[in-house]
Protein backbone atom coordinates (compact mmCIF):
# COMPACT_ATOMS: atom_id res chain seq x y z
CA UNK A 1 76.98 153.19 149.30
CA UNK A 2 73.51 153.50 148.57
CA UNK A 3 74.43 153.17 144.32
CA UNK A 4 75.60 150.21 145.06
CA UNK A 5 73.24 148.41 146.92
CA UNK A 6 70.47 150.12 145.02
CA UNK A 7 72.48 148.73 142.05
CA UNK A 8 72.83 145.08 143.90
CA UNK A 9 69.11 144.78 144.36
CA UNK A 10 68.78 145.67 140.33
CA UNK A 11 70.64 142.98 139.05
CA UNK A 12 68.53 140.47 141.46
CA UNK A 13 65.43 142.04 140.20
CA UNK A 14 67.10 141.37 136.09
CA UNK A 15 68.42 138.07 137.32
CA UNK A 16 64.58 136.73 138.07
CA UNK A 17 66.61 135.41 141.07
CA UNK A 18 64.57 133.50 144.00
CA UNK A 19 65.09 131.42 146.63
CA UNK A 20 65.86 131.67 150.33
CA UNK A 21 69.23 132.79 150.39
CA UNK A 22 67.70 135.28 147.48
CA UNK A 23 65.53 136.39 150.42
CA UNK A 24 68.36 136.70 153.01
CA UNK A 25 70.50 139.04 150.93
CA UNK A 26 67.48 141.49 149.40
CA UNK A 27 67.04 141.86 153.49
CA UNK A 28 69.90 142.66 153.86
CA UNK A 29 70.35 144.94 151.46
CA UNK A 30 67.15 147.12 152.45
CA UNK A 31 68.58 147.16 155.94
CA UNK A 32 72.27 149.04 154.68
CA UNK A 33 70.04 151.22 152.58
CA UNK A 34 67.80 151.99 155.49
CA UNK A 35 70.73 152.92 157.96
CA UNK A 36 72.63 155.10 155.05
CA UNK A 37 69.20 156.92 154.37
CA UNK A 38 68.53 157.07 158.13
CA UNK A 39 71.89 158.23 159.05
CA UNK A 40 72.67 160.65 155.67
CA UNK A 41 69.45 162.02 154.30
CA UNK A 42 67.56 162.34 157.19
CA UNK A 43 70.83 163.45 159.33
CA UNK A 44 70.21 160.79 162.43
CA UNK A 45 73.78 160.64 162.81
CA UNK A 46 73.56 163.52 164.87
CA UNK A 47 71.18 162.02 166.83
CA UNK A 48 72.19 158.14 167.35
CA UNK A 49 69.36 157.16 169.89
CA UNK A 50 66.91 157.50 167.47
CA UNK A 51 68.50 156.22 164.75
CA UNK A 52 69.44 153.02 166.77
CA UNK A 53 65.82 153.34 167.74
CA UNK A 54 64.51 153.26 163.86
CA UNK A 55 67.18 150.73 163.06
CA UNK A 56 65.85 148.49 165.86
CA UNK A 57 62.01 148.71 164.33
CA UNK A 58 63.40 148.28 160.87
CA UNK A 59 65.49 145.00 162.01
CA UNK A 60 62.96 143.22 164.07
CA UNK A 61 60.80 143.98 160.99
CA UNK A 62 63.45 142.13 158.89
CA UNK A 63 63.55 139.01 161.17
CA UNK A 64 60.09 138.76 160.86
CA UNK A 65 59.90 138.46 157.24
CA UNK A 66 62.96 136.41 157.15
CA UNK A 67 61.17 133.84 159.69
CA UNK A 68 58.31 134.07 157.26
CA UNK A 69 60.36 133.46 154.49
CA UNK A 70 61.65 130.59 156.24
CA UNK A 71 58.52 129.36 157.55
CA UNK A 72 56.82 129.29 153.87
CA UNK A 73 59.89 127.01 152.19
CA UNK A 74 58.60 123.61 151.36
């Protein structure tokens, strides 16, 4: 799982893609790739209070930079 989205954000970096919806998906992205490494390399799947607790940090983190995103569009 983490191949492929690693692969996903890849071919939007070759792409030169951009936009908001560009924005939305690279988002995202990091957050499946944050909850596989969070959850399978660093083994919080045996403890899922903290990893809901990371995942929480790393998703209001997400909305703010999406709202940013948002908020800079012409």
């Amino acid at each position: 799982m983490l191949i492929a989205a690693s692969a996903v954000t890849t071919g939007f970096a070759f792409a030169h893609a951009h936009g908001l919806w560009v924005a939305v998906a690279l988002l995202g992205l990091a957050m499946v790739k944050s909850r596989v490494i969070l959850a399978d390399y660093l083994q919080l799947n045996r403890v899922p209070a903290v990893r809901r607790g990371f995942m929480a940090v790393l998703i209001l983190w997400a909305g703010i930079a999406l709202a940013l995103a948002f908020a800079a569009q012409p």
